[in-house]
Protein backbone atom coordinates (compact mmCIF):
# COMPACT_ATOMS: atom_id res chain seq x y z
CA UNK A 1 -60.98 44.49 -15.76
CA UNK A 2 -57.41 46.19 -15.53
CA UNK A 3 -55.12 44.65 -12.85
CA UNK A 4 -55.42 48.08 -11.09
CA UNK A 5 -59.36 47.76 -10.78
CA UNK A 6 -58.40 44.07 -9.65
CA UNK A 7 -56.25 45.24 -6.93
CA UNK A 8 -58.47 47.42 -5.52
CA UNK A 9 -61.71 44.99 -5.60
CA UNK A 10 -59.54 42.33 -4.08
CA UNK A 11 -58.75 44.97 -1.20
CA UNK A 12 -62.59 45.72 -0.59
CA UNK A 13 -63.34 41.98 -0.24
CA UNK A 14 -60.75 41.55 2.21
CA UNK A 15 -61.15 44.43 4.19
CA UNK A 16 -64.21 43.23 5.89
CA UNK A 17 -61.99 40.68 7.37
CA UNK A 18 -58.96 42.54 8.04
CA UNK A 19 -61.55 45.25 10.31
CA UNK A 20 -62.95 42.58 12.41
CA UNK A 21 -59.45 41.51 13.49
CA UNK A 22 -58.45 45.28 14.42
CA UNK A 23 -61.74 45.43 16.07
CA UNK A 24 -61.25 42.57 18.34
CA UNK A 25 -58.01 43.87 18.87
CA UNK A 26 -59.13 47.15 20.22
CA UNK A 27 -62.19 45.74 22.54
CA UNK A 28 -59.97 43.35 24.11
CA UNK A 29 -57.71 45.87 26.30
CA UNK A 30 -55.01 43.17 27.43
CA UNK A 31 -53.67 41.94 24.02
CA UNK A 32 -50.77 43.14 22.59
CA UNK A 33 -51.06 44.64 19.08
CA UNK A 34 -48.81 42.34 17.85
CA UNK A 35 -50.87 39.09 19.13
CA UNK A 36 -53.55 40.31 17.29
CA UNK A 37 -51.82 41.59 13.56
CA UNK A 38 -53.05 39.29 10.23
CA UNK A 39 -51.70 40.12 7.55
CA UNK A 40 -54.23 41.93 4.76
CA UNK A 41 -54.01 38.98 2.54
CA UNK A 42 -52.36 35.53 4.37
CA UNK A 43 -53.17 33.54 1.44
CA UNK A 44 -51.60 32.40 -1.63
CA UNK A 45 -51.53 34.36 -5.15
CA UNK A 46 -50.74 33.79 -8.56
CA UNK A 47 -51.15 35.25 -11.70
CA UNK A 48 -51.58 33.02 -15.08
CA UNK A 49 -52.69 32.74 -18.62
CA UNK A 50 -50.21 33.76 -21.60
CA UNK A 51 -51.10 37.69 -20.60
CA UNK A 52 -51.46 37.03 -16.33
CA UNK A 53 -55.58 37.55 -17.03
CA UNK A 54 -56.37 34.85 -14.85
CA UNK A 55 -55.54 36.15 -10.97
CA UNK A 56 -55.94 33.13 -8.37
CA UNK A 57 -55.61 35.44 -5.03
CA UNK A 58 -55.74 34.61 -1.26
CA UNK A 59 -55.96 31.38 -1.26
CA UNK A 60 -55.88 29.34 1.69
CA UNK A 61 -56.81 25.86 3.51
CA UNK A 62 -59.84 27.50 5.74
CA UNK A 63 -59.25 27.34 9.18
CA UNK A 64 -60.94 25.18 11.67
CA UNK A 65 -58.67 25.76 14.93
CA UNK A 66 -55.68 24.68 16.46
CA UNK A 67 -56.06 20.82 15.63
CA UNK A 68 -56.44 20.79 11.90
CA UNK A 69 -57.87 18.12 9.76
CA UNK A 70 -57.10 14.84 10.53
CA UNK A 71 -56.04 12.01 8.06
CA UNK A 72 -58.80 10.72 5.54
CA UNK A 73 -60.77 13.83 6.39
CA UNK A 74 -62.07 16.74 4.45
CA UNK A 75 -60.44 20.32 4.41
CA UNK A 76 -62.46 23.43 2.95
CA UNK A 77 -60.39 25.89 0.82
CA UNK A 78 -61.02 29.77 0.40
CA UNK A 79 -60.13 30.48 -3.63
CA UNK A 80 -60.94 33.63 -5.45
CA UNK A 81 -60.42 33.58 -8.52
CA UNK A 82 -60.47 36.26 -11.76
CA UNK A 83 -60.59 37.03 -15.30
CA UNK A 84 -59.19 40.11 -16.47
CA UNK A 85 -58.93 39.02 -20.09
CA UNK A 86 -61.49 39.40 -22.86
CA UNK A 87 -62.54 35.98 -22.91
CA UNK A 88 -64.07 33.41 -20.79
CA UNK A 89 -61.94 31.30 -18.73
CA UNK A 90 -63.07 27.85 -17.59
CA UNK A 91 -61.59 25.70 -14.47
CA UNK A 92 -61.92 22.16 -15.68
CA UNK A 93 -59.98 20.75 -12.21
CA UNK A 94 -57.94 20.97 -9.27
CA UNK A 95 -55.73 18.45 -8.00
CA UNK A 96 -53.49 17.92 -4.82
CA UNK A 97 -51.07 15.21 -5.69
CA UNK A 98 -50.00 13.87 -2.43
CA UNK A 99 -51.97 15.50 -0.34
CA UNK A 100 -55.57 14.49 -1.12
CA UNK A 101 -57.15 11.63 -3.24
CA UNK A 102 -59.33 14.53 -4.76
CA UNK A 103 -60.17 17.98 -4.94
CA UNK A 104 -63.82 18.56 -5.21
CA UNK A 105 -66.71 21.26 -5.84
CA UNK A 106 -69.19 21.23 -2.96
CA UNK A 107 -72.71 22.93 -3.01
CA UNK A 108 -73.60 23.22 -7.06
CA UNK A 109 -72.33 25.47 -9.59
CA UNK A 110 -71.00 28.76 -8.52
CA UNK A 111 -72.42 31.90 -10.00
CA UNK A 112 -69.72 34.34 -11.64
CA UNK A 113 -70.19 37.80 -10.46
CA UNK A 114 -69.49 40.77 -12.74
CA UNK A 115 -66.95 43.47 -11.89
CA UNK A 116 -68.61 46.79 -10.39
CA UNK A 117 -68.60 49.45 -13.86
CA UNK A 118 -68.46 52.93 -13.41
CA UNK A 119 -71.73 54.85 -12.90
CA UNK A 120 -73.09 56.97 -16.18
CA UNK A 121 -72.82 60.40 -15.61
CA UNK A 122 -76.92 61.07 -16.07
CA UNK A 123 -78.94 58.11 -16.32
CA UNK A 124 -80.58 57.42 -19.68
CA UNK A 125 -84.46 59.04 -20.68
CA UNK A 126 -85.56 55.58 -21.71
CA UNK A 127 -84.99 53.78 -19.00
CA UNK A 128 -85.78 56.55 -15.79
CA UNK A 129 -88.65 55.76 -14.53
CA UNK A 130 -91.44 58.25 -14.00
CA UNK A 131 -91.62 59.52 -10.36
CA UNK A 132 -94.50 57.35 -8.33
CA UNK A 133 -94.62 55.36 -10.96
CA UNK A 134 -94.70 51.49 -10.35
CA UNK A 135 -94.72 48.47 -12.78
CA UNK A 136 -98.36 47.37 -14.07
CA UNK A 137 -98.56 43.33 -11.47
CA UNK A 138 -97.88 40.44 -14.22
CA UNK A 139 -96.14 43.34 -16.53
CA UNK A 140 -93.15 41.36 -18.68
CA UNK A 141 -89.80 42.96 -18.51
CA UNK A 142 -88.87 44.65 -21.69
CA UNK A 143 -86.09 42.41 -23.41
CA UNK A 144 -83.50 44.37 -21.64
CA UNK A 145 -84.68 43.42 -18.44
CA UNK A 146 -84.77 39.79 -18.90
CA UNK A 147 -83.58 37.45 -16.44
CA UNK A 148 -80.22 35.62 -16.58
CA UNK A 149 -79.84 32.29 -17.14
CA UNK A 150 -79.83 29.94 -14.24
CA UNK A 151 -76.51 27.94 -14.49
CA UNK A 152 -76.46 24.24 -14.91
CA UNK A 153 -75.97 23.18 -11.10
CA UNK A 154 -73.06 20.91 -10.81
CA UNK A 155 -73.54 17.85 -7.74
CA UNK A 156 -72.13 18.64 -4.32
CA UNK A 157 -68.96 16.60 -3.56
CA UNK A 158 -67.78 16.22 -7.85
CA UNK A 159 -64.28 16.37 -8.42
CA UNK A 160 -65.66 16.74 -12.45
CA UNK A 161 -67.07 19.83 -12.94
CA UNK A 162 -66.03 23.06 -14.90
CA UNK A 163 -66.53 26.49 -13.67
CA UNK A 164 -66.71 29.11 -16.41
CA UNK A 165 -65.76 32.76 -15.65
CA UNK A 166 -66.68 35.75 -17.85
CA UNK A 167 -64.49 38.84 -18.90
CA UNK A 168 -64.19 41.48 -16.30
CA UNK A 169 -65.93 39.09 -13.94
CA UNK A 170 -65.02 36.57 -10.38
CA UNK A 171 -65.86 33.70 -8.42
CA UNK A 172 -65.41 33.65 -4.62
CA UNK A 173 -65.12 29.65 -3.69
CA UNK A 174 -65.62 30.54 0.01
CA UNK A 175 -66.91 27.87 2.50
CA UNK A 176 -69.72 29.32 4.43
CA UNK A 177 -70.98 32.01 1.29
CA UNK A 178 -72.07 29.72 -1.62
CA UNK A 179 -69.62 26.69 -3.30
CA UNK A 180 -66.76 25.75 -2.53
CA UNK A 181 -63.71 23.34 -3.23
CA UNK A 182 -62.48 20.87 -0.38
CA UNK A 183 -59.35 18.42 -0.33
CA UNK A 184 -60.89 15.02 0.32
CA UNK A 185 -59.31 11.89 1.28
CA UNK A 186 -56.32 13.45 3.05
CA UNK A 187 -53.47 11.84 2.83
CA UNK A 188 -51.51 12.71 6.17
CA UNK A 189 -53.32 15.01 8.83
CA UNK A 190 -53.28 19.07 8.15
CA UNK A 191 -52.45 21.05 10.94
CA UNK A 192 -51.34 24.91 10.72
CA UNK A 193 -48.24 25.62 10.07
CA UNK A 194 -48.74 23.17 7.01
CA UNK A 195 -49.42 24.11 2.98
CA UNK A 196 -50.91 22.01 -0.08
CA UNK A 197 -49.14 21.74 -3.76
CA UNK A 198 -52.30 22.72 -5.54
CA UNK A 199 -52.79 22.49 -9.21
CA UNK A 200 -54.91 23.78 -11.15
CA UNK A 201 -56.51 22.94 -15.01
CA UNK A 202 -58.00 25.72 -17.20
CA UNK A 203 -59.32 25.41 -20.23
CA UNK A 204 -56.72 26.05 -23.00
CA UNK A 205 -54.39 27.16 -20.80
CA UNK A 206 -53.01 24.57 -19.37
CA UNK A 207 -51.93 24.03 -15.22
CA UNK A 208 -51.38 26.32 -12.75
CA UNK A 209 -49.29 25.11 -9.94
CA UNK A 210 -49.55 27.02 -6.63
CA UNK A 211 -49.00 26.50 -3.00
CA UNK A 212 -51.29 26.96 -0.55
CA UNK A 213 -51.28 27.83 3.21
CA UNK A 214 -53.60 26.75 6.13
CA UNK A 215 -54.92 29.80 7.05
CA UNK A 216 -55.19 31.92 10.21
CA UNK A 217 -57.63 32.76 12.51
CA UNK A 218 -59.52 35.79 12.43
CA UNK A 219 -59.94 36.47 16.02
CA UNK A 220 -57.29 36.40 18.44
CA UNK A 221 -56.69 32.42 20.24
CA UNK A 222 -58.01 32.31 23.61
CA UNK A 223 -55.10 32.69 25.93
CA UNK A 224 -55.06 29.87 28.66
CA UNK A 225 -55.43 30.78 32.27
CA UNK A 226 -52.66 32.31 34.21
CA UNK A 227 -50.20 30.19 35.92
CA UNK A 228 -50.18 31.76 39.71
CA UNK A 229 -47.16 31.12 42.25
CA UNK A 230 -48.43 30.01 45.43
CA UNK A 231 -45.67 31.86 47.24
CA UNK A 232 -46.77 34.76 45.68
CA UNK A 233 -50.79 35.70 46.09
């Protein structure tokens, strides 16, 4: 996966995001466009690996609203992460020294998706199926239709675990859509405004240091109500 083809899968995954903020923005008549601008990607990026084939992108601490996370809590964080080498990579670890006792991978083992490939120009005779025609019930697949592996699920709440990504392929650690890593233990409160020294271990590769935000809000605050003058109704 060339860092071009990276670039522009990143920007379809965030533009999802970035249009619901432009939409609210439009529908609410009375905010100024500036109020309401995010920035494509807020988060934190970083390329590493001895030819920059490992691309940690938009990462922040997920936002929960104006108060934070308060001391000893959890805080969810948003990482994307991928592998535009030839090899697979594997995440042994994250730590936040001095911000969090741990780092840990909630909800099982996440499940590396493969980069989109370009579409063959015609599709191939032995595998176009016959118009109307529909698999024989309790038919096997042939062998190249056989299922993938299920991945070894990993324990919610581990701060052990290794994630292994293929070539040309990501994971998206987002709370809310599948697994996802959390600071536990936190050290001091997190409030926005704030960022966490993150570190992280791959496999052969060594750390990769990187800080990372608190994120923003993807809909515009509520405003609070409208001091009147009583001298002036």
């Amino acid at each position: 996966m060339s860092a071009s083809r990276t670039s522009r899968l990143i920007g379809v995954l965030l533009a999802g995001a970035t249009a619901s903020v432009m939409i609210s923005a439009c529908s609410a008549g009375q905010i100024t466009q500036t109020a309401t601008q995010v920035a494509a990607v807020p988060g934190a990026s970083v390329n590493a690996g001895p030819n920059g084939e490992i691309a940690l992108r938009d990462l922040v601490v997920a936002y929960n609203g104006p108060e934070g996370y308060p001391q000893g809590g959890s805080a969810p964080l948003v990482v994307r992460i991928f592998n535009d080498g030839q090899e697979t990579i594997v995440l042994t670890g994250v730590t936040a020294a001095g911000a969090a006792t741990a780092v840990e991978l909630v909800g099982g083992a996440p499940e590396p998706t493969a980069a989109p490939q370009p579409s063959p120009a015609e599709p191939s005779p032995a595998t176009e199926p016959s118009p109307g025609a529909e698999p024989s019930p309790g038919a096997e697949p042939s062998p190249g239709e056989q299922p993938a592996p299920e991945p070894s699920p990993t324990p919610a709440g581990q701060a052990s675990f290794r994630i292994e990504i293929p070539a040309d392929s990501y994971v998206l650690l987002v709370p809310g859509q599948g697994p996802y890593l959390q600071l536990t233990g936190l050290v001091d409160p997190l409030i926005p405004g704030e960022s966490v020294d993150l570190t992280f271990t791959f496999e052969g590769i060594g750390p990769v240091e990187i800080r990372v935000p608190f994120g923003v809000p993807m809909s515009p605050v509520p405003r609070g109500s409208p001091v009147v003058n009583p001298g002036h109704e």
